[in-house]
PDB file of N, CA and C in Angstrom:
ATOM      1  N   UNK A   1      19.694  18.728   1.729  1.00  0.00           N
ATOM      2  CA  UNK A   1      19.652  18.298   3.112  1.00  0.00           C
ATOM      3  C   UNK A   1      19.196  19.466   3.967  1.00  0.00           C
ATOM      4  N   UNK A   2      18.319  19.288   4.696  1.00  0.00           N
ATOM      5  CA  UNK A   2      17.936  20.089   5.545  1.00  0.00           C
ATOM      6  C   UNK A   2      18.722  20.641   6.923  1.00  0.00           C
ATOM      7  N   UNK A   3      18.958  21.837   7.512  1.00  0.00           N
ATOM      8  CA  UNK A   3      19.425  21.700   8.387  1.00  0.00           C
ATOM      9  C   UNK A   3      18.990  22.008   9.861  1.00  0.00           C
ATOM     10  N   UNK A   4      18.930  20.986  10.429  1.00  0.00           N
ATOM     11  CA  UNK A   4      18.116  20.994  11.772  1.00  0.00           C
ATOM     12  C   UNK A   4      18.422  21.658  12.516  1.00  0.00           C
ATOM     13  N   UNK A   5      17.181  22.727  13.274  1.00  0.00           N
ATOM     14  CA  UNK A   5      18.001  23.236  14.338  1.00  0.00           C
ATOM     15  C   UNK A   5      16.352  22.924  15.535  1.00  0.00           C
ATOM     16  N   UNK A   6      16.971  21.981  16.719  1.00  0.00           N
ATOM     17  CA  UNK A   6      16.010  21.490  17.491  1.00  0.00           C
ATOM     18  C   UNK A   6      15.839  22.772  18.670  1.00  0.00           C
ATOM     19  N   UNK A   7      14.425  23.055  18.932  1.00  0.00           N
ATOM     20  CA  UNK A   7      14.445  24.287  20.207  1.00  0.00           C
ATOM     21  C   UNK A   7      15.258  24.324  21.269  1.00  0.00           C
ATOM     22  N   UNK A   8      15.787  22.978  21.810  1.00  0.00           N
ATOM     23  CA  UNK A   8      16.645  23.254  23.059  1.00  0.00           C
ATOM     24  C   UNK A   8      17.646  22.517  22.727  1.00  0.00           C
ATOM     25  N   UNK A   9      18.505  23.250  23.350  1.00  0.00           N
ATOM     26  CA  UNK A   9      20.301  22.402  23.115  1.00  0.00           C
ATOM     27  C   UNK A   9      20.469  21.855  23.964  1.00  0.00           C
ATOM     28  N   UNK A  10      20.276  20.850  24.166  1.00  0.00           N
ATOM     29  CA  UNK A  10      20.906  19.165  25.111  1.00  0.00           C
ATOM     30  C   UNK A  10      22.401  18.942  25.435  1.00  0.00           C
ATOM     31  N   UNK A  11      23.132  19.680  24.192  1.00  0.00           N
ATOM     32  CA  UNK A  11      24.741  19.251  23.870  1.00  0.00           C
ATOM     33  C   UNK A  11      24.871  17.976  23.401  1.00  0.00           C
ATOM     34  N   UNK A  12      23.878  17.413  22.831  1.00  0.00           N
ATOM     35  CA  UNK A  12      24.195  16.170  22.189  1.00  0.00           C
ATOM     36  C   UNK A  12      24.287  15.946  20.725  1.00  0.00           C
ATOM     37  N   UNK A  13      24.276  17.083  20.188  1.00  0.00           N
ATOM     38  CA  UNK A  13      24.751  17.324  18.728  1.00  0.00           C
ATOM     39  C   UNK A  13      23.906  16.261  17.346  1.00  0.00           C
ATOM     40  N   UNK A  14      22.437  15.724  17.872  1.00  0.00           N
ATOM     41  CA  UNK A  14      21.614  15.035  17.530  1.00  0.00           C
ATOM     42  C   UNK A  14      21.074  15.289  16.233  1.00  0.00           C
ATOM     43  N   UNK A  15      20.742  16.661  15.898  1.00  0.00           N
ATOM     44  CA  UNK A  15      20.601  17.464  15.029  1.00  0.00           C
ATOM     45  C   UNK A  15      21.443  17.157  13.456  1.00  0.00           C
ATOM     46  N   UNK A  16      22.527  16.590  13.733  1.00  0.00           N
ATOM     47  CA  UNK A  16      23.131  15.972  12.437  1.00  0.00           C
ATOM     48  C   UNK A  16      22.964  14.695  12.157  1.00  0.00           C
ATOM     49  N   UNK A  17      22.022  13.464  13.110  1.00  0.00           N
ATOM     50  CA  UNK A  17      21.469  12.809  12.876  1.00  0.00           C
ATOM     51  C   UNK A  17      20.096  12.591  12.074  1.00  0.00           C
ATOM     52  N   UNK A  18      19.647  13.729  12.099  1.00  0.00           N
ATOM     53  CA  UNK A  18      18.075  13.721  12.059  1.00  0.00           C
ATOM     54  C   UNK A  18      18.129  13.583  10.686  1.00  0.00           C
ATOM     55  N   UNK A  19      18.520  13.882   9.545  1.00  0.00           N
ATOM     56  CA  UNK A  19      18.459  13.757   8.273  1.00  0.00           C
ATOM     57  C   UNK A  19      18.422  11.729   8.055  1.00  0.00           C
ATOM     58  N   UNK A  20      19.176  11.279   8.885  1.00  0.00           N
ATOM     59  CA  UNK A  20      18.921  10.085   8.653  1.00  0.00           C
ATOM     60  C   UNK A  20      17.798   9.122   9.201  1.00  0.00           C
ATOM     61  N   UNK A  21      17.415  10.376   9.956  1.00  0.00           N
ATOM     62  CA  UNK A  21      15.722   9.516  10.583  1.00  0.00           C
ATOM     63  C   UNK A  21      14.915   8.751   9.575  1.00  0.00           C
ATOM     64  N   UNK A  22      14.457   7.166   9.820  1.00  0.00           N
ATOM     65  CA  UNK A  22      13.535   6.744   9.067  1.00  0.00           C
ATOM     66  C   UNK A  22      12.158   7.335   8.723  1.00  0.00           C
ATOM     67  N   UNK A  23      11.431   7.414   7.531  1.00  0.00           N
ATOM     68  CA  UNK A  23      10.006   7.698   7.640  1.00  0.00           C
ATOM     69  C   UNK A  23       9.395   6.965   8.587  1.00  0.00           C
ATOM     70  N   UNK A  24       7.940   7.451   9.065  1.00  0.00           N
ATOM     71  CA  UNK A  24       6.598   6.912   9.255  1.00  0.00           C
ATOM     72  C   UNK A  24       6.718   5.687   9.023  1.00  0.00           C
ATOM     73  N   UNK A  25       6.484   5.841   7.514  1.00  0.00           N
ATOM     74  CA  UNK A  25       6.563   4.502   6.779  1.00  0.00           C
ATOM     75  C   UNK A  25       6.918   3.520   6.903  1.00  0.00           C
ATOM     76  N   UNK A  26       8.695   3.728   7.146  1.00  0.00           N
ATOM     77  CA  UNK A  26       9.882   2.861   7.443  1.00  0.00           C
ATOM     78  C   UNK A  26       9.372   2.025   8.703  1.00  0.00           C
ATOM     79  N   UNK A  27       8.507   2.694   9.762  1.00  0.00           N
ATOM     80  CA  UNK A  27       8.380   2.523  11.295  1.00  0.00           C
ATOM     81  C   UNK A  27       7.217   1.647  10.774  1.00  0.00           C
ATOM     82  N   UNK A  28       6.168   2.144  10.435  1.00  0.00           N
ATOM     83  CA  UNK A  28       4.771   1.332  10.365  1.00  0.00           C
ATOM     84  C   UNK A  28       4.601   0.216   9.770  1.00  0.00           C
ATOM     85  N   UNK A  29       5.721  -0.144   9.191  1.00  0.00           N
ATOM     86  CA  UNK A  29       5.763  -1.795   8.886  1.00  0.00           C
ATOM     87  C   UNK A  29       6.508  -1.987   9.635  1.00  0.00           C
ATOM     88  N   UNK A  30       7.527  -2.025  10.374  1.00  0.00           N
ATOM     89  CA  UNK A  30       7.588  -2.546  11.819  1.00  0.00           C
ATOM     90  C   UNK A  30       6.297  -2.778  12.896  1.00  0.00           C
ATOM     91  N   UNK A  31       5.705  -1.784  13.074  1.00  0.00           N
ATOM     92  CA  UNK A  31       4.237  -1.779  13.520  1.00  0.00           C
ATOM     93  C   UNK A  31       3.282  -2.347  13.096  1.00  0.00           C
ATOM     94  N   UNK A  32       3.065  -2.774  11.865  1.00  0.00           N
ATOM     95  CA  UNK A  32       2.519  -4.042  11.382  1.00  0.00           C
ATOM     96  C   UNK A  32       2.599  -5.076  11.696  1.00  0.00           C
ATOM     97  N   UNK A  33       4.029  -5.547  11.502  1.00  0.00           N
ATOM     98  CA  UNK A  33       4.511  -6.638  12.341  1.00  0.00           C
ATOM     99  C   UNK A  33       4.150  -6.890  13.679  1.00  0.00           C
ATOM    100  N   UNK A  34       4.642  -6.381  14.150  1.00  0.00           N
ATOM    101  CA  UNK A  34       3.840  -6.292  16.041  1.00  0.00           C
ATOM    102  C   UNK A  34       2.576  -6.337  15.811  1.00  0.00           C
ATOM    103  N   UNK A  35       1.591  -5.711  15.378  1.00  0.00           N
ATOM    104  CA  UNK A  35       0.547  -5.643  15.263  1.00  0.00           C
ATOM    105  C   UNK A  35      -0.249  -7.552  15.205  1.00  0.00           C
ATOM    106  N   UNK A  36       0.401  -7.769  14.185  1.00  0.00           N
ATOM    107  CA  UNK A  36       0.097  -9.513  13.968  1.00  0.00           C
ATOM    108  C   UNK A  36       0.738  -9.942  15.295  1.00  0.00           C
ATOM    109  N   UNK A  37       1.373  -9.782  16.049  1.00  0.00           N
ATOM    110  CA  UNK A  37       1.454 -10.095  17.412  1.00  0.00           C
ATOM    111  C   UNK A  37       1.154  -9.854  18.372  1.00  0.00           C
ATOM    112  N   UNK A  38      -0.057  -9.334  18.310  1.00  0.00           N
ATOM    113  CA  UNK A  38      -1.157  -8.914  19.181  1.00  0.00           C
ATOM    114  C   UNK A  38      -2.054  -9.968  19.752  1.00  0.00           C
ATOM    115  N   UNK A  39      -1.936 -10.813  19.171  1.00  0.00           N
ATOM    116  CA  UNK A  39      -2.542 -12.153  19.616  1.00  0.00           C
ATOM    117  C   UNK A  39      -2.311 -13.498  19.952  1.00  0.00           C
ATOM    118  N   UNK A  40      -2.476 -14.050  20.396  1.00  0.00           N
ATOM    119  CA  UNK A  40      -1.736 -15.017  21.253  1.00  0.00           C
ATOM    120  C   UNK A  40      -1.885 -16.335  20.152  1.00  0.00           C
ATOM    121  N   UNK A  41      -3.419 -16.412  19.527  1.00  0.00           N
ATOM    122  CA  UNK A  41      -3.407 -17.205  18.798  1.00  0.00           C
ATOM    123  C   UNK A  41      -3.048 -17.427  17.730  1.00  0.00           C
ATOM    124  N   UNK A  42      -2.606 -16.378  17.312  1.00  0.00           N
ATOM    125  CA  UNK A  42      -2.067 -16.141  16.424  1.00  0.00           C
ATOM    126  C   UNK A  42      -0.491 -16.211  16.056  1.00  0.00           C
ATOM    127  N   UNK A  43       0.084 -15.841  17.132  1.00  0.00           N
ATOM    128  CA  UNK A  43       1.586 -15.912  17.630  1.00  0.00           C
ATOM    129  C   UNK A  43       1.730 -17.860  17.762  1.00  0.00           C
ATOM    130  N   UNK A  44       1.044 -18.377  18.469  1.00  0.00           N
ATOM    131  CA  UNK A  44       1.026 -19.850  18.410  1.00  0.00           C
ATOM    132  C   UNK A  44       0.848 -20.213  17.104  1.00  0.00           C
ATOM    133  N   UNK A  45      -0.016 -19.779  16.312  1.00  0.00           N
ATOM    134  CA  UNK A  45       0.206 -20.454  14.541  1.00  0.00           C
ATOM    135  C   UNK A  45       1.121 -20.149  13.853  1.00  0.00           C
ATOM    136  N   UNK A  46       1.798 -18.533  14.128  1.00  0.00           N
ATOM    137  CA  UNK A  46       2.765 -18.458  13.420  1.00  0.00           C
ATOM    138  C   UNK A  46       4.310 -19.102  13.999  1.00  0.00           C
ATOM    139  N   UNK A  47       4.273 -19.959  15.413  1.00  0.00           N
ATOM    140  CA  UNK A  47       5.637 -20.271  15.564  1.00  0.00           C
ATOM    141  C   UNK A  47       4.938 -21.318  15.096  1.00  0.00           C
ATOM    142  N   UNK A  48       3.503 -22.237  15.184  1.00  0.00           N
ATOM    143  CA  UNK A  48       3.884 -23.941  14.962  1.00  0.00           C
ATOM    144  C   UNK A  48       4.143 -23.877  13.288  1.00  0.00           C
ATOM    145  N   UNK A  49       3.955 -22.357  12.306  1.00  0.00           N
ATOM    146  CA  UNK A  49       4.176 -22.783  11.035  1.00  0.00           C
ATOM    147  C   UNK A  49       5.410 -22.426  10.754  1.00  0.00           C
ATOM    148  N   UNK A  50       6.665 -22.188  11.958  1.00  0.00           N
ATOM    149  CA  UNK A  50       8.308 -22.046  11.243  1.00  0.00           C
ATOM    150  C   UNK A  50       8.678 -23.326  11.612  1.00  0.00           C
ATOM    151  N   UNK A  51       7.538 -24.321  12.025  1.00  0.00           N
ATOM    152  CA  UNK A  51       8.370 -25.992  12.005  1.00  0.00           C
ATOM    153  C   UNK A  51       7.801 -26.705  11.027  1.00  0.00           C
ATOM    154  N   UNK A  52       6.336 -26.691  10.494  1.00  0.00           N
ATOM    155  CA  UNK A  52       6.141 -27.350   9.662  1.00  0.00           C
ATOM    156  C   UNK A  52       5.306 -26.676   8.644  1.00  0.00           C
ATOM    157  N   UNK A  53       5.591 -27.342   7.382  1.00  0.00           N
ATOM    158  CA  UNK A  53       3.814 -26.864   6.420  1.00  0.00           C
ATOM    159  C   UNK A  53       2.923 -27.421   6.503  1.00  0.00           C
ATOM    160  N   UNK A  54       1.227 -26.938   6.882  1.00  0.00           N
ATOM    161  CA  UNK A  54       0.422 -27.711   7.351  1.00  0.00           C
ATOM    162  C   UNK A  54      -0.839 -27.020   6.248  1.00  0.00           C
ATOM    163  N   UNK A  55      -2.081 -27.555   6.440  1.00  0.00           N
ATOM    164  CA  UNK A  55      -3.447 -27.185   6.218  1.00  0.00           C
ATOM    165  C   UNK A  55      -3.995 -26.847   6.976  1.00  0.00           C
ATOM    166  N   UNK A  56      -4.984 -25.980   6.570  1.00  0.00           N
ATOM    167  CA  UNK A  56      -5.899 -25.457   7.535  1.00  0.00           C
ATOM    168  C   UNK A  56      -6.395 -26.291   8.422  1.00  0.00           C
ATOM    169  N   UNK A  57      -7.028 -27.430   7.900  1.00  0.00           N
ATOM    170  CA  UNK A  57      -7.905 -28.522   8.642  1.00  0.00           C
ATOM    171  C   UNK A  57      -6.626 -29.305   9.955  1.00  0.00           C
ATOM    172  N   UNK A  58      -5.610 -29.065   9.546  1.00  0.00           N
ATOM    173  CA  UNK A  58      -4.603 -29.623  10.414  1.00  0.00           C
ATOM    174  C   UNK A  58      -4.005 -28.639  11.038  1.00  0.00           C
ATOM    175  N   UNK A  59      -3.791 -27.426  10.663  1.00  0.00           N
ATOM    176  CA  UNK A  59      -3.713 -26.557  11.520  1.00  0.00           C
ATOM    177  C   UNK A  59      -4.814 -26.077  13.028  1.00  0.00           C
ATOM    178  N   UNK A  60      -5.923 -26.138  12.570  1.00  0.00           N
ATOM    179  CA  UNK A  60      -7.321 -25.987  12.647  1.00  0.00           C
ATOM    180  C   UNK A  60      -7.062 -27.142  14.304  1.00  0.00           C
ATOM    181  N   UNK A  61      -6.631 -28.608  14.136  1.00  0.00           N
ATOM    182  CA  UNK A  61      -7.233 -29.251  15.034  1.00  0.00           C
ATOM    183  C   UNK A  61      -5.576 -29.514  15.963  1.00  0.00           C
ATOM    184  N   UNK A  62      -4.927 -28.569  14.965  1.00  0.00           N
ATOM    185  CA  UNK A  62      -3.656 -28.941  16.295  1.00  0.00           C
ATOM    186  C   UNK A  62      -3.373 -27.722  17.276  1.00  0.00           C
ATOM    187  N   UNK A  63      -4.446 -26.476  16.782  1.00  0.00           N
ATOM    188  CA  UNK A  63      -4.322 -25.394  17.874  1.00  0.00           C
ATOM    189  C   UNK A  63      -5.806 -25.537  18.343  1.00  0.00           C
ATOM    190  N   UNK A  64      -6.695 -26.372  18.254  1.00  0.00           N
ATOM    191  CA  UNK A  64      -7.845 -26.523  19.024  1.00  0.00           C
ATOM    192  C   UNK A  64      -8.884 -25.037  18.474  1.00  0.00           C
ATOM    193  N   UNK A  65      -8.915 -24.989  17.351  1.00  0.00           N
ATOM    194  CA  UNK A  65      -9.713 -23.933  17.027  1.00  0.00           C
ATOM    195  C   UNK A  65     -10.733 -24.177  15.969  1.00  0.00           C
ATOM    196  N   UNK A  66     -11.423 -23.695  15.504  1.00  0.00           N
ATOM    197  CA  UNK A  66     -12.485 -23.563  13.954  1.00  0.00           C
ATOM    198  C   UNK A  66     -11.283 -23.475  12.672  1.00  0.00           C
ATOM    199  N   UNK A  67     -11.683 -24.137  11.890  1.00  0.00           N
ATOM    200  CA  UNK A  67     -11.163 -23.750  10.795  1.00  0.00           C
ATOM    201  C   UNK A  67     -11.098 -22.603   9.901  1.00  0.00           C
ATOM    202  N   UNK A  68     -12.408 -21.799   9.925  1.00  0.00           N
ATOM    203  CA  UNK A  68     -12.815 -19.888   9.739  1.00  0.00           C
ATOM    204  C   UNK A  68     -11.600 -19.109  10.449  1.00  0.00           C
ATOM    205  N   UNK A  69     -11.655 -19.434  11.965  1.00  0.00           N
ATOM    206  CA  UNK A  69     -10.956 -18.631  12.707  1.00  0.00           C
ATOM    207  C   UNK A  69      -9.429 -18.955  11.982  1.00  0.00           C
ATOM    208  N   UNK A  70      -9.002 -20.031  12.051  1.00  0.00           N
ATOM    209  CA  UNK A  70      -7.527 -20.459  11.572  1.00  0.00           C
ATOM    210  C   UNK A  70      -7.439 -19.364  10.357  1.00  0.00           C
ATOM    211  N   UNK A  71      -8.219 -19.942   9.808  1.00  0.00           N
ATOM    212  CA  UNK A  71      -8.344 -19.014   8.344  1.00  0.00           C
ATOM    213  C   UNK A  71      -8.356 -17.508   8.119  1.00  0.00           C
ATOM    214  N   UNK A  72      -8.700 -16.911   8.998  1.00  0.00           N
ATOM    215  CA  UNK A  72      -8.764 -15.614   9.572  1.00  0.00           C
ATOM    216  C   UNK A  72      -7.230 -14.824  10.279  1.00  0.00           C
ATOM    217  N   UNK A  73      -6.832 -16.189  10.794  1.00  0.00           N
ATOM    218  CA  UNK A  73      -5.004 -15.969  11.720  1.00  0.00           C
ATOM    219  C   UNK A  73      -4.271 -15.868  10.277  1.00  0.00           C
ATOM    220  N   UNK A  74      -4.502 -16.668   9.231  1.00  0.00           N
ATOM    221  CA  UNK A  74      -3.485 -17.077   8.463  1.00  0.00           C
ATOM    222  C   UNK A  74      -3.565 -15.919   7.343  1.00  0.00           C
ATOM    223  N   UNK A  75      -4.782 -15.346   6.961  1.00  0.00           N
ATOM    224  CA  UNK A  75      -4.710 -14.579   5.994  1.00  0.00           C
ATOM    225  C   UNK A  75      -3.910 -13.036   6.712  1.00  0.00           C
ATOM    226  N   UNK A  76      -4.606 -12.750   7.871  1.00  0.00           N
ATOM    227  CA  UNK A  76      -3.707 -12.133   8.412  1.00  0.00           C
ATOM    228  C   UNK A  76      -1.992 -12.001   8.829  1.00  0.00           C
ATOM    229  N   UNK A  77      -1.404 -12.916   8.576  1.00  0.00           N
ATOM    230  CA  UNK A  77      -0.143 -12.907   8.544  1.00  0.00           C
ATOM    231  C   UNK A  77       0.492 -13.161   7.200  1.00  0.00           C
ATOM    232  N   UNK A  78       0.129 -13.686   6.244  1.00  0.00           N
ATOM    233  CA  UNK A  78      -0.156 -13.869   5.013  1.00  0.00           C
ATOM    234  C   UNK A  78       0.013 -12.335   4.424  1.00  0.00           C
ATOM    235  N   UNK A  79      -0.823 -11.873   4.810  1.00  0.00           N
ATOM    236  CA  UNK A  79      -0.800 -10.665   4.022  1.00  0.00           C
ATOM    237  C   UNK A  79       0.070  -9.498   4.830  1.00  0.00           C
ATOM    238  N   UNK A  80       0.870  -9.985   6.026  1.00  0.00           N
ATOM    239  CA  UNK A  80       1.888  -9.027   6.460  1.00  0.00           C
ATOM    240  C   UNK A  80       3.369  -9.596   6.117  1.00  0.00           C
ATOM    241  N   UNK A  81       3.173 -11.159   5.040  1.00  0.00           N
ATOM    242  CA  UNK A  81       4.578 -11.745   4.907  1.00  0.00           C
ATOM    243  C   UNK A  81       5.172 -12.469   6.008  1.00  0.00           C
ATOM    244  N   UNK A  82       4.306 -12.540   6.998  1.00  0.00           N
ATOM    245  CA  UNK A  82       5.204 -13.740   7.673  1.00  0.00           C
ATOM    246  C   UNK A  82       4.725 -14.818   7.091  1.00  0.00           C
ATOM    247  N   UNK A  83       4.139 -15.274   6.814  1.00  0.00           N
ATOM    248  CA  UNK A  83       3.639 -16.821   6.113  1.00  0.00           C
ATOM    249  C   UNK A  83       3.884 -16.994   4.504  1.00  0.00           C
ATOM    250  N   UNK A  84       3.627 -17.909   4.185  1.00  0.00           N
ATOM    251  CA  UNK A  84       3.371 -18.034   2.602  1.00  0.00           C
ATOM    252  C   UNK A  84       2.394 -19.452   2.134  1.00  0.00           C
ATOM    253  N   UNK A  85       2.023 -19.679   1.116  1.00  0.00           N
ATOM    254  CA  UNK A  85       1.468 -20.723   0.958  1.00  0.00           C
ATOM    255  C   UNK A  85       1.411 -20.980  -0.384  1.00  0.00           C
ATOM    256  N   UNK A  86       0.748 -21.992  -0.684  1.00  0.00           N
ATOM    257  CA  UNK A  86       1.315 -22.951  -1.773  1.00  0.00           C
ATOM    258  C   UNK A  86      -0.129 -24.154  -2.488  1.00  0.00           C
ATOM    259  N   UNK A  87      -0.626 -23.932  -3.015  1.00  0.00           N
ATOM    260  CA  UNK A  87      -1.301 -24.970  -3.483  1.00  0.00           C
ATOM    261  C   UNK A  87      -0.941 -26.185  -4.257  1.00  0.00           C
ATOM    262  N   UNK A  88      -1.909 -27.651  -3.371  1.00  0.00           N
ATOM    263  CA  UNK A  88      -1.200 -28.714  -4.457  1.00  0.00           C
ATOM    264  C   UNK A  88      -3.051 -29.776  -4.715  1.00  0.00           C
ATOM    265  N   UNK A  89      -3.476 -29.240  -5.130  1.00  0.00           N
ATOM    266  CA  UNK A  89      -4.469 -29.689  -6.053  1.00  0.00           C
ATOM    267  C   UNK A  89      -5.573 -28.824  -5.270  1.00  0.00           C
ATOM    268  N   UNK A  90      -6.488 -29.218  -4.651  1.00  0.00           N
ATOM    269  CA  UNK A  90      -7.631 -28.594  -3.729  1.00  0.00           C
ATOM    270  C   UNK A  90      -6.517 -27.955  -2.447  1.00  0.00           C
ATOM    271  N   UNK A  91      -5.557 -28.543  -2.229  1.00  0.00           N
ATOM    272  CA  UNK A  91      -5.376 -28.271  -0.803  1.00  0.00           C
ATOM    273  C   UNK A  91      -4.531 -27.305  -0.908  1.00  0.00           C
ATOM    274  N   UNK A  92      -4.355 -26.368   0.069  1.00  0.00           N
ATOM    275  CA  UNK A  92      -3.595 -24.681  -0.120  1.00  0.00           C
ATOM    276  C   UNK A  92      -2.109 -25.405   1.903  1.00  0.00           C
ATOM    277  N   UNK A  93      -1.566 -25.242   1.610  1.00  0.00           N
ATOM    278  CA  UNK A  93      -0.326 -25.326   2.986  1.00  0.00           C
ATOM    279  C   UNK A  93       0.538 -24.361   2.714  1.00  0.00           C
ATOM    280  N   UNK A  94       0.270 -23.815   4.064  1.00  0.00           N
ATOM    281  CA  UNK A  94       0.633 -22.692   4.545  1.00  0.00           C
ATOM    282  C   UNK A  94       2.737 -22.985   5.650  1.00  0.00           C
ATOM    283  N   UNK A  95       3.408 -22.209   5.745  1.00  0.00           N
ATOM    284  CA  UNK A  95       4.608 -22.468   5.871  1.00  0.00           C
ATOM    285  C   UNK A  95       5.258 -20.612   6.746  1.00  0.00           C
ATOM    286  N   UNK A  96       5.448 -20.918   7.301  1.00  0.00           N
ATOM    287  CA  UNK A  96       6.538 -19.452   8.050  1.00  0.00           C
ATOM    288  C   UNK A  96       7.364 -19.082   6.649  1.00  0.00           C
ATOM    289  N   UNK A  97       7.599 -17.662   6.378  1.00  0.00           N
ATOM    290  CA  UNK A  97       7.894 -16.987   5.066  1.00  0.00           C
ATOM    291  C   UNK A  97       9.726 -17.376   5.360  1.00  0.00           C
ATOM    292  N   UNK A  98      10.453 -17.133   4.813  1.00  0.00           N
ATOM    293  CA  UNK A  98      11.970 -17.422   5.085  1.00  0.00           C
ATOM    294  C   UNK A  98      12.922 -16.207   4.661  1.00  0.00           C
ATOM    295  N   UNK A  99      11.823 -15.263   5.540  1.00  0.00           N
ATOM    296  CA  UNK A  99      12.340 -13.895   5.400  1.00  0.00           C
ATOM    297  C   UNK A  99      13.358 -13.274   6.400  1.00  0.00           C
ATOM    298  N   UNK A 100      14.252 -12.574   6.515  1.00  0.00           N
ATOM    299  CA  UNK A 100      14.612 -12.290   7.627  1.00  0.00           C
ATOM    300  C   UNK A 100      13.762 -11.872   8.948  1.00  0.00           C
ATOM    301  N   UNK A 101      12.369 -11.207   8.780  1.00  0.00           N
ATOM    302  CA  UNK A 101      11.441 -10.894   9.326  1.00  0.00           C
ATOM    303  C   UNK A 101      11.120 -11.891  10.110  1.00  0.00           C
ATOM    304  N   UNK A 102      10.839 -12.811   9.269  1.00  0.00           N
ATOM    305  CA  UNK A 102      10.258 -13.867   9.739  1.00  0.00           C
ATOM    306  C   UNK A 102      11.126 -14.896  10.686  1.00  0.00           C
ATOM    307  N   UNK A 103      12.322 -14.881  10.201  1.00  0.00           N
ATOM    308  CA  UNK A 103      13.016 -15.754  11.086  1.00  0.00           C
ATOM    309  C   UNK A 103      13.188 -15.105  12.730  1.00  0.00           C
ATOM    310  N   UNK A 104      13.908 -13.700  12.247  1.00  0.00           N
ATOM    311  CA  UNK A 104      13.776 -13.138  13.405  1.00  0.00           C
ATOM    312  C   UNK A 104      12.857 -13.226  14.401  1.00  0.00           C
ATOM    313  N   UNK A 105      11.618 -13.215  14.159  1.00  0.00           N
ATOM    314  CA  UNK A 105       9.956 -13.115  14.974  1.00  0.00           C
ATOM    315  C   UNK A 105      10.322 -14.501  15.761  1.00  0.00           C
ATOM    316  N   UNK A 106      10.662 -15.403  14.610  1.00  0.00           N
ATOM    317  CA  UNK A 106      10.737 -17.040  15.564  1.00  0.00           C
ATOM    318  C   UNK A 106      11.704 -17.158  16.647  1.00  0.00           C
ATOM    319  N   UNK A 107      12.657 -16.372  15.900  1.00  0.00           N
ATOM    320  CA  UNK A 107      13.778 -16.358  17.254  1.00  0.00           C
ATOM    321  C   UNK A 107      13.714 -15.917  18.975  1.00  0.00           C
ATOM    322  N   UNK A 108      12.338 -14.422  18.431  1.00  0.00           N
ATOM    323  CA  UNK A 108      12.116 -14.069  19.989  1.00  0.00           C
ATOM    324  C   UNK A 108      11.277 -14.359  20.463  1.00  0.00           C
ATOM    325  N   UNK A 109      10.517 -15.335  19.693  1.00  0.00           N
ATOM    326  CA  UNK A 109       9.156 -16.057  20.328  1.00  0.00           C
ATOM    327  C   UNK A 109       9.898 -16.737  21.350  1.00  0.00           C
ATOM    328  N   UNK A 110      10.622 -17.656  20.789  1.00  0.00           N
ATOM    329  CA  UNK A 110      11.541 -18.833  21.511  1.00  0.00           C
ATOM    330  C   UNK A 110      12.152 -18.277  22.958  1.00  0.00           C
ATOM    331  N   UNK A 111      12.898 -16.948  21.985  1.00  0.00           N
ATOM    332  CA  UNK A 111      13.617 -16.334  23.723  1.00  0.00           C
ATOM    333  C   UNK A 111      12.660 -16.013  24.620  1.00  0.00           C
ATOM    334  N   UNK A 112      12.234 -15.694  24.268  1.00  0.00           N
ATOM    335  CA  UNK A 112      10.998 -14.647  25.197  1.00  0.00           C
ATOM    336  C   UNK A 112      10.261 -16.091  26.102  1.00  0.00           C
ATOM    337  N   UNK A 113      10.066 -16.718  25.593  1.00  0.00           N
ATOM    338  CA  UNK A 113       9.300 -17.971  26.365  1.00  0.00           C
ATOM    339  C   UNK A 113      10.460 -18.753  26.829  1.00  0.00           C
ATOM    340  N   UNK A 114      11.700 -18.996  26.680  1.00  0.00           N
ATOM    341  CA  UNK A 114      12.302 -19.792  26.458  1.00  0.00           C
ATOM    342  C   UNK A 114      11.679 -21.255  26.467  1.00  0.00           C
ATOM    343  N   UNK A 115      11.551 -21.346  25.210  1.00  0.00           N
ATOM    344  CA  UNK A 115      10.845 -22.945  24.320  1.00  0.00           C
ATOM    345  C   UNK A 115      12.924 -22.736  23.343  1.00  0.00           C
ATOM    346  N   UNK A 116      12.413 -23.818  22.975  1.00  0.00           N
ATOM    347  CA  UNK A 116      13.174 -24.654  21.668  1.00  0.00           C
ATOM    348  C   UNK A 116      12.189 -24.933  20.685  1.00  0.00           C
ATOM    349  N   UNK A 117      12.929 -24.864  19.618  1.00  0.00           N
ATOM    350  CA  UNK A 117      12.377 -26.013  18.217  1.00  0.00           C
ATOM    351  C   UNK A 117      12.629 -26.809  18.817  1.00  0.00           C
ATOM    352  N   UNK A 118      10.824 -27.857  18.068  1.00  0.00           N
ATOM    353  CA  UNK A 118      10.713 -29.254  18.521  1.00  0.00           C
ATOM    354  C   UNK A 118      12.239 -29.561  17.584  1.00  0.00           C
ATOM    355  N   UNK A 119      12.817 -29.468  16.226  1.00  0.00           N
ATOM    356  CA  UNK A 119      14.057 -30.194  15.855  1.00  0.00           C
ATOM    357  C   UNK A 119      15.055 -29.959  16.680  1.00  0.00           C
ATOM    358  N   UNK A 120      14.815 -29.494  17.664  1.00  0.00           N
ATOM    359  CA  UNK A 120      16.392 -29.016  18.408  1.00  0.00           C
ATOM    360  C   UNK A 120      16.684 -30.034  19.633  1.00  0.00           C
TER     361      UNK A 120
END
């Protein structure tokens, strides 16, 4: 264990905290996360997919967009774990991941706007 000694003394005795500081690392997938919430349209696909599992083509015409672009939102969250998906013959449906991550994100979408789940 290292022992910290910070240039100026505050009196807040912080310095025996610092060993438990998270990495970079630890932080930048938090920052990932946010990152996929950088976009609005994107933030709208990922709350309408913690209510239902849909397809692209139905995803596609219930946020009023291209199907490329959809496709573009989804791989992007996809590959940060908020989503997941599933193939059932040709067709691939996509679903909000049932991660803590993920639930959480839905939760402050909701607060933050104050919306409800349509089940609520």
């Amino acid at each position: 264990m290292t022992d910290y000694r910070l240039p100026h003394d505050h009196g807040q005795n912080i310095e025996q905290n610092l060993a438990q500081l998270p990495s970079i690392d630890d932080f930048q997938t938090v920052a990932d996360i946010f990152k996929q919430m950088g976009d609005g349209s994107r933030v709208r696909i990922f709350w309408l997919l913690c209510h239902c599992e849909e397809c692209v083509i139905n995803i596609s015409s219930m946020v009023d967009m291209s199907s490329p672009a959809v496709s573009h939102h989804l791989r992007q969250l996809k590959t940060s774990g908020l989503i997941t998906s599933r193939r059932e013959g040709k067709e691939v449906y996509y679903k909000a991941a049932k991660t803590p991550q993920a639930l959480l994100l839905h939760h402050v979408i909701e607060q933050m706007m104050e919306i409800a789940c349509p089940s609520s």
